[in-house]
Protein backbone atom coordinates (compact mmCIF):
# COMPACT_ATOMS: atom_id res chain seq x y z
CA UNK A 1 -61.89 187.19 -111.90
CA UNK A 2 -58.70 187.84 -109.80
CA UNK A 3 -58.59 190.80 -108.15
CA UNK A 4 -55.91 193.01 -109.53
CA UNK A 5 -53.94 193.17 -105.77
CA UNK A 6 -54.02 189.31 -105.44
CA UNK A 7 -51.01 187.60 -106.80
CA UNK A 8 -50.52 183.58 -107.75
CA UNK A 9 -47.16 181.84 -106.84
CA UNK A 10 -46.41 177.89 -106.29
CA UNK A 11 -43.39 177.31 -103.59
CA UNK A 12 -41.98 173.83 -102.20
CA UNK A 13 -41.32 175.77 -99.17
CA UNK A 14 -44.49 177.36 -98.08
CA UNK A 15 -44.58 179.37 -94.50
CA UNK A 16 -45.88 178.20 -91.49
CA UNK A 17 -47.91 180.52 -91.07
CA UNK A 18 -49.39 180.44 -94.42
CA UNK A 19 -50.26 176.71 -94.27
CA UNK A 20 -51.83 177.81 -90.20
CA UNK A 21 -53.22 180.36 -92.39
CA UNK A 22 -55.32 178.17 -94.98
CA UNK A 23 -56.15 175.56 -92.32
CA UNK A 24 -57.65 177.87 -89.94
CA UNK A 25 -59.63 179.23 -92.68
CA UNK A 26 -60.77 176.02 -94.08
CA UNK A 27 -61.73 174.73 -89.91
CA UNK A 28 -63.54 177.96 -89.82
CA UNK A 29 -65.40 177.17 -93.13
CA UNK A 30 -65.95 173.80 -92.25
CA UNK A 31 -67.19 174.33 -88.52
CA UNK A 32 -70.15 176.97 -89.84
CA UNK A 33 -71.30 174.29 -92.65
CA UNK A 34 -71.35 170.97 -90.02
CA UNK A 35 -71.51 173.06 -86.89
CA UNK A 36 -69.03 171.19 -85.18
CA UNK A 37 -65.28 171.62 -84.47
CA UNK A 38 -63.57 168.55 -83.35
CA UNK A 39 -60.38 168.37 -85.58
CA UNK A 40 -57.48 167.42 -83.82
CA UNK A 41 -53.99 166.43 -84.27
CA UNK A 42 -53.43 162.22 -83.60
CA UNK A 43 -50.04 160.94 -83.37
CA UNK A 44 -48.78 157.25 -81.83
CA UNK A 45 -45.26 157.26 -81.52
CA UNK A 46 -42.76 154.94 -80.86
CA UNK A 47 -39.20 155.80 -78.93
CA UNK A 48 -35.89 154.21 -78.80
CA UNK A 49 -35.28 152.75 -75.10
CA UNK A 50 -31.69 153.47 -75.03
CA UNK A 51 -32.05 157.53 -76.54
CA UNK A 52 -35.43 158.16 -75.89
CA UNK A 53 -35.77 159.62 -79.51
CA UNK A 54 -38.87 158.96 -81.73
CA UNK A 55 -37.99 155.97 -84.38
CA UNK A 56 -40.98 155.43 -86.00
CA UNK A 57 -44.59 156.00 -85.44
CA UNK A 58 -48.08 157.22 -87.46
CA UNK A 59 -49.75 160.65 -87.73
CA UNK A 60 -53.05 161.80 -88.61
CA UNK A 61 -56.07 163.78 -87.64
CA UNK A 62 -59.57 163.54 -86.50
CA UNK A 63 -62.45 165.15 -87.46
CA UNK A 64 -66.48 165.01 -88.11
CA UNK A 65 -66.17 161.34 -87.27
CA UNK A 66 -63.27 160.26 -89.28
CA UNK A 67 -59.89 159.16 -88.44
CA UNK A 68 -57.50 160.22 -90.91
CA UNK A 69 -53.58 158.57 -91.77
CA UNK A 70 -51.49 160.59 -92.80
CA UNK A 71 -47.91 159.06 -92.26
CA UNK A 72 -46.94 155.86 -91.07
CA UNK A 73 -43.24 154.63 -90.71
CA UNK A 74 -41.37 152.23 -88.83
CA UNK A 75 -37.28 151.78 -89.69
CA UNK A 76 -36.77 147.94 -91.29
CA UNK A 77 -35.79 146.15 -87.87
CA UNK A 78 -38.78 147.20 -86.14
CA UNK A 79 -41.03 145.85 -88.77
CA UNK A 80 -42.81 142.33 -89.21
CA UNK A 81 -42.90 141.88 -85.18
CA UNK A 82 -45.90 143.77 -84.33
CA UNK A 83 -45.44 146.83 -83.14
CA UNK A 84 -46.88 148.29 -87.00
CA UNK A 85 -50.31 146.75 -86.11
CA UNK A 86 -50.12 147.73 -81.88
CA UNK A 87 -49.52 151.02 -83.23
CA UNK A 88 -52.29 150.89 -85.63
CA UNK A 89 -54.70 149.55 -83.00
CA UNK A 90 -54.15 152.26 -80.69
CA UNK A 91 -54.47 155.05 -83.27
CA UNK A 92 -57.59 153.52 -84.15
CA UNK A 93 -58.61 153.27 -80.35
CA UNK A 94 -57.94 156.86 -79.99
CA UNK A 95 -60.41 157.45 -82.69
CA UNK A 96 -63.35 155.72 -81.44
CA UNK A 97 -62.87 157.77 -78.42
CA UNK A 98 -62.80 160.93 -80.30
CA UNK A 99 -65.98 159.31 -81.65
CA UNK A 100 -65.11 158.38 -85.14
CA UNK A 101 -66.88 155.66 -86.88
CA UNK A 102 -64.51 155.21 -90.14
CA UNK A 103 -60.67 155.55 -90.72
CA UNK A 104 -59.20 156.93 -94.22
CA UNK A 105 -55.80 156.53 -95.63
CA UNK A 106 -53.92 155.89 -98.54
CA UNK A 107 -51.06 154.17 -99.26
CA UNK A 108 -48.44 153.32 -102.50
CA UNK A 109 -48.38 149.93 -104.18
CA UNK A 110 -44.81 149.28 -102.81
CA UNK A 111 -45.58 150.17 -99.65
CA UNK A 112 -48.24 148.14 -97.27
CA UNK A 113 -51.37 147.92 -98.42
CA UNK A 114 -51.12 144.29 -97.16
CA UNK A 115 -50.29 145.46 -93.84
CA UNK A 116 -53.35 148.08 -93.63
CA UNK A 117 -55.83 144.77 -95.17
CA UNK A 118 -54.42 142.10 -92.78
CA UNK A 119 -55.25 144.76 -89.92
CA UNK A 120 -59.11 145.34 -91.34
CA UNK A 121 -58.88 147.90 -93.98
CA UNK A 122 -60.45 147.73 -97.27
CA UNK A 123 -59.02 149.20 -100.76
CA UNK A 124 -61.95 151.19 -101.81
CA UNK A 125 -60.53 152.96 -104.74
CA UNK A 126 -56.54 153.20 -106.50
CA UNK A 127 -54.99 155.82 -108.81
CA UNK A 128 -52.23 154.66 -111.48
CA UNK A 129 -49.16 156.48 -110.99
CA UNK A 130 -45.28 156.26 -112.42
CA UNK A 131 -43.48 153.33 -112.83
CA UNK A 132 -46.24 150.73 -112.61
CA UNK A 133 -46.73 152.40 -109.07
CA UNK A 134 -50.20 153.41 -107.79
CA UNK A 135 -52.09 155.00 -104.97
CA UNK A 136 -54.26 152.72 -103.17
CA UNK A 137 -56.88 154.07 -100.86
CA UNK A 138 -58.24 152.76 -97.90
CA UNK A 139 -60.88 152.48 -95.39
CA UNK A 140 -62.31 150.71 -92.29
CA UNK A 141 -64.76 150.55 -89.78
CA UNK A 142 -63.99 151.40 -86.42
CA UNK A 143 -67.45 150.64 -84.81
């Protein structure tokens, strides 16, 4: 039963401190059930030469072993040469560092599940969405 001080709402623009709020609270829950605290932020960038501004790049997490994907993107002339699967390669590198043993991500039909298989990752499960579109998810061994 809800308290009769707590109060419900759904926003598309939630605080920052409310999301830092939740997360905290869920890496506190987590760290007294596995007794470990290793989360941490993962992100492999890549910068224009000429500006020095980010262009592309993947970000994720780590944590209890796993490497997460969260975002990957790379603008259209920077694609098909490479730099997707060097990327890739050295978020995954990071990882094993960290000392994960598995990687987790998911991906839309239309957008690269080929890429993610030709670099070693497996669909292990996919989830019909609109238009004939679907979310595949993914996963690979990094030991």
């Amino acid at each position: 039963m809800i308290e009769e001080t707590a109060h419900i709402f759904v926003t598309d623009v939630p605080e920052a401190e409310d999301v830092e709020l939740i997360s905290a609270g869920l890496d506190e829950f987590n760290t007294e059930r596995a007794g470990v605290n290793d989360r941490r932020t993962l992100a492999v960038f890549v910068k224009d030469s000429d500006t020095g501004r980010v262009v592309g790049g993947l970000t994720g997490r780590t944590s209890l072993g796993l490497l997460f994907v969260d975002l990957f993107y790379l603008p259209a002339e920077l694609r098909g040469g490479g730099i997707g699967s060097e990327i890739l390669r050295r978020a995954e590198g990071e990882a094993v560092r960290r000392g994960c043993r598995t990687g987790v991500l998911y991906t839309i039909s239309f957008q690269a599940p080929g890429f993610y298989q030709r670099n070693g990752w497996h669909v292990f499960g996919e989830v019909p969405s609109v238009a004939g579109t679907s979310r595949l998810f993914l996963t690979k061994s990094l030991s």
